[in-house]
C-alpha atoms as a PDB file:
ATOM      1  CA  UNK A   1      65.408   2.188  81.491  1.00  0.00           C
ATOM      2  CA  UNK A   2      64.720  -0.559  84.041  1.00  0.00           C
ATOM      3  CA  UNK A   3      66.467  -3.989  84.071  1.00  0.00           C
ATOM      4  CA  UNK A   4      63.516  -5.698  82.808  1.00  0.00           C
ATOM      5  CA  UNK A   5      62.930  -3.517  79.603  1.00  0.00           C
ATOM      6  CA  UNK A   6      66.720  -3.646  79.218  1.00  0.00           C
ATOM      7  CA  UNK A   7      66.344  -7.533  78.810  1.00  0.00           C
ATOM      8  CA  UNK A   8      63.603  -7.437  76.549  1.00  0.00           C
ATOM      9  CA  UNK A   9      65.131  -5.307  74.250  1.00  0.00           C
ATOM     10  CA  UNK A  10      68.402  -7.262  73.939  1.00  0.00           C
ATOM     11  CA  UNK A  11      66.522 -10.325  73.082  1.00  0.00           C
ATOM     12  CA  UNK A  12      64.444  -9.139  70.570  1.00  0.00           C
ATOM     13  CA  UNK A  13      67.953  -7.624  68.949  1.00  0.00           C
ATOM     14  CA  UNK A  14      69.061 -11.108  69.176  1.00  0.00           C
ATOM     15  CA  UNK A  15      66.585 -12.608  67.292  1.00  0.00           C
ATOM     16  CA  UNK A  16      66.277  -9.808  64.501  1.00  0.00           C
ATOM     17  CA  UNK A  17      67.913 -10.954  61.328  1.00  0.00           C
ATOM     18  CA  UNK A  18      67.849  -8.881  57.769  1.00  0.00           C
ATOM     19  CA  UNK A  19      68.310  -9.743  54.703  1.00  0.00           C
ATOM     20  CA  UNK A  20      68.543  -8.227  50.888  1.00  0.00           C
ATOM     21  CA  UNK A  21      66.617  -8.990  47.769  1.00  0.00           C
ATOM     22  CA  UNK A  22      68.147  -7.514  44.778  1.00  0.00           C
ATOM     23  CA  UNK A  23      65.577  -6.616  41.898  1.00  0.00           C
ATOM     24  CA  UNK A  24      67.085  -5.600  38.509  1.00  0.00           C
ATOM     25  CA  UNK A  25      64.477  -4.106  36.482  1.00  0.00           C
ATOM     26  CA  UNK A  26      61.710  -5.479  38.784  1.00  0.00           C
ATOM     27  CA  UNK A  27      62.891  -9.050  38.479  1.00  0.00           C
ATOM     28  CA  UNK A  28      64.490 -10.675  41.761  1.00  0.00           C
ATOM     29  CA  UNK A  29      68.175 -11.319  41.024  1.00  0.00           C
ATOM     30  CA  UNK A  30      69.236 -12.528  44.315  1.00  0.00           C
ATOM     31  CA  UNK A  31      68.494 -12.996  47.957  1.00  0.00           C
ATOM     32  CA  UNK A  32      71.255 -12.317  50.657  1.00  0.00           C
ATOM     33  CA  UNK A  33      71.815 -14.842  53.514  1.00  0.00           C
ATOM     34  CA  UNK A  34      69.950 -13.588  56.607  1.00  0.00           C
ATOM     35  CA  UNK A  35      72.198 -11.505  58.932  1.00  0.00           C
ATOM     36  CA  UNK A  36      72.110 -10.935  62.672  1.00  0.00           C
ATOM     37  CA  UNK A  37      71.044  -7.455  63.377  1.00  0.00           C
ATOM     38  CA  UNK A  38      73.887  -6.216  65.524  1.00  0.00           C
ATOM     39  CA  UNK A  39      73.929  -4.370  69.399  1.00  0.00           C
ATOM     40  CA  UNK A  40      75.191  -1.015  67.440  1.00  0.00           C
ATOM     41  CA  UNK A  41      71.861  -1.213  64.704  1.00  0.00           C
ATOM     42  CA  UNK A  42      74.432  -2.671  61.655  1.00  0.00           C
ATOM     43  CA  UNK A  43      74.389  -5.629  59.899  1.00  0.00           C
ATOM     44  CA  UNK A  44      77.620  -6.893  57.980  1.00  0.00           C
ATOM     45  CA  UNK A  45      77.006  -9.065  55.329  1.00  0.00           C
ATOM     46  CA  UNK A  46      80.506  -9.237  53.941  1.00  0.00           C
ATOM     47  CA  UNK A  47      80.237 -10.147  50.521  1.00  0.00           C
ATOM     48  CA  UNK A  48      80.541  -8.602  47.066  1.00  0.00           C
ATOM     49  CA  UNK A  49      77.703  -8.682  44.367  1.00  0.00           C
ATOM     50  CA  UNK A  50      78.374  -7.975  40.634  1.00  0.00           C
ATOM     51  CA  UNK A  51      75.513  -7.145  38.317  1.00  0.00           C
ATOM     52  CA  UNK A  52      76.335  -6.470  35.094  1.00  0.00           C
ATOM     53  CA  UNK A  53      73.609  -4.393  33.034  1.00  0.00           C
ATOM     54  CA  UNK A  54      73.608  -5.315  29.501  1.00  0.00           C
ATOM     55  CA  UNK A  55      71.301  -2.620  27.760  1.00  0.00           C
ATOM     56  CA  UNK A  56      71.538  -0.094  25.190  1.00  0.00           C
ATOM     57  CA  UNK A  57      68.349   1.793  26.706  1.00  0.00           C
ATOM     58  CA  UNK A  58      70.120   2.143  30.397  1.00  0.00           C
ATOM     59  CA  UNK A  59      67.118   4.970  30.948  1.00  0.00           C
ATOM     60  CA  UNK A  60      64.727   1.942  31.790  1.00  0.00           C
ATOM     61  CA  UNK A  61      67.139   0.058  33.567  1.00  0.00           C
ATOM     62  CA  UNK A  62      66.226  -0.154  37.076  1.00  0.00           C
ATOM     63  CA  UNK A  63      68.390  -1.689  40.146  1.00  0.00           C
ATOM     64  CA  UNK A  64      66.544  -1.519  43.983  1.00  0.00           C
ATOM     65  CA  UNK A  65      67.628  -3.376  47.184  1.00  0.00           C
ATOM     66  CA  UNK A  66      64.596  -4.163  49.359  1.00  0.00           C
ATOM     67  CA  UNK A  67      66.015  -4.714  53.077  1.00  0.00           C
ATOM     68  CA  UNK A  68      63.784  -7.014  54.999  1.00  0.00           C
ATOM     69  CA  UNK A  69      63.660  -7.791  58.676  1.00  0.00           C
ATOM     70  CA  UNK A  70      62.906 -11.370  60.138  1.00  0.00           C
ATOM     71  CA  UNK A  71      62.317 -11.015  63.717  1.00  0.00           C
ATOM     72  CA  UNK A  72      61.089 -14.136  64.517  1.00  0.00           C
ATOM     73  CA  UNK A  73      62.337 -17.573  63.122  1.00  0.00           C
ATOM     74  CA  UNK A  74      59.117 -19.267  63.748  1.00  0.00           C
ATOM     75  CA  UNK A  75      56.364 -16.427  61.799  1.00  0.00           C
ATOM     76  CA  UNK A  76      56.640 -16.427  57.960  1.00  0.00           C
ATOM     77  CA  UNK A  77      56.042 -13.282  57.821  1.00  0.00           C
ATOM     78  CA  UNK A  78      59.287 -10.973  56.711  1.00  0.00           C
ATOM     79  CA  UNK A  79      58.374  -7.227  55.953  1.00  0.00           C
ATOM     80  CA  UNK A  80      60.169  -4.490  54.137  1.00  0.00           C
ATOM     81  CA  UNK A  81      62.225  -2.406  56.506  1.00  0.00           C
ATOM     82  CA  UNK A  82      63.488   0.110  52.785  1.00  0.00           C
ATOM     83  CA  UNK A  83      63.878   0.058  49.466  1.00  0.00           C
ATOM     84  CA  UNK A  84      66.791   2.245  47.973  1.00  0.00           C
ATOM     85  CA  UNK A  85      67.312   2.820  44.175  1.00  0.00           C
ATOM     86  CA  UNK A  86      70.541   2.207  42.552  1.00  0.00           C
ATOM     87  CA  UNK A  87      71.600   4.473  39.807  1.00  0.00           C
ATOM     88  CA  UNK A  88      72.678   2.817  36.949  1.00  0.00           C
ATOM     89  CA  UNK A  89      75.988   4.066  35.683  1.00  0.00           C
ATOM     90  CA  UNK A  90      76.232   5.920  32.362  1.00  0.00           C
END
C-alpha cells in the first residue's frame, strides 16, 4: 500500500463514527451517543443498557440493535451497517 492510500484510509477511519438504535418490539427505545470507529475496526461505547420486557406473550416480543455508520459529519445521511436480534429470555 503506498503512502498516499495509507493517508486516505486513516482519515476516513477518523471521521467514521457508529452509533446504536435500540428497537423493542419495532419501537425505537434509545439511540447511543456516536462513537469513534477505532484503528483496530472496534468501537467502545462503555455503557450499560437495561430493558426490562414486561409481557406475558414474550413469543412476540422482539429486541434488535441496528448499528449505523456516520462517516461524514457534514451529510445527513447515516446508513445501516447490521441489525442483530436479541433473544428475549424465557
Amino acid at each position: 500500500m503506498n503512502v498516499r492510500s495509507e493517508q486516505v484510509r486513516r482519515s476516513r477511519l477518523a471521521r467514521t463514527r457508529l452509533y446504536v438504535k435500540i428497537f423493542m418490539n419495532n419501537k425505537l427505545v434509545h439511540t447511543t451517543a456516536d462513537a469513534q470507529l477505532q484503528s483496530d475496526f472496534t468501537v467502545k461505547w462503555a455503557q450499560i443498557y437495561n430493558i426490562y420486557v414486561l409481557s406475558s406473550t414474550l413469543e412476540t416480543d422482539s429486541i434488535v440493535l441496528e448499528i449505523f455508520e456516520r462517516s461524514d459529519p457534514n451529510r445527513a445521511t447515516d446508513h445501516v451497517v447490521a441489525a442483530v436480534c436479541i433473544p428475549t429470555p424465557d
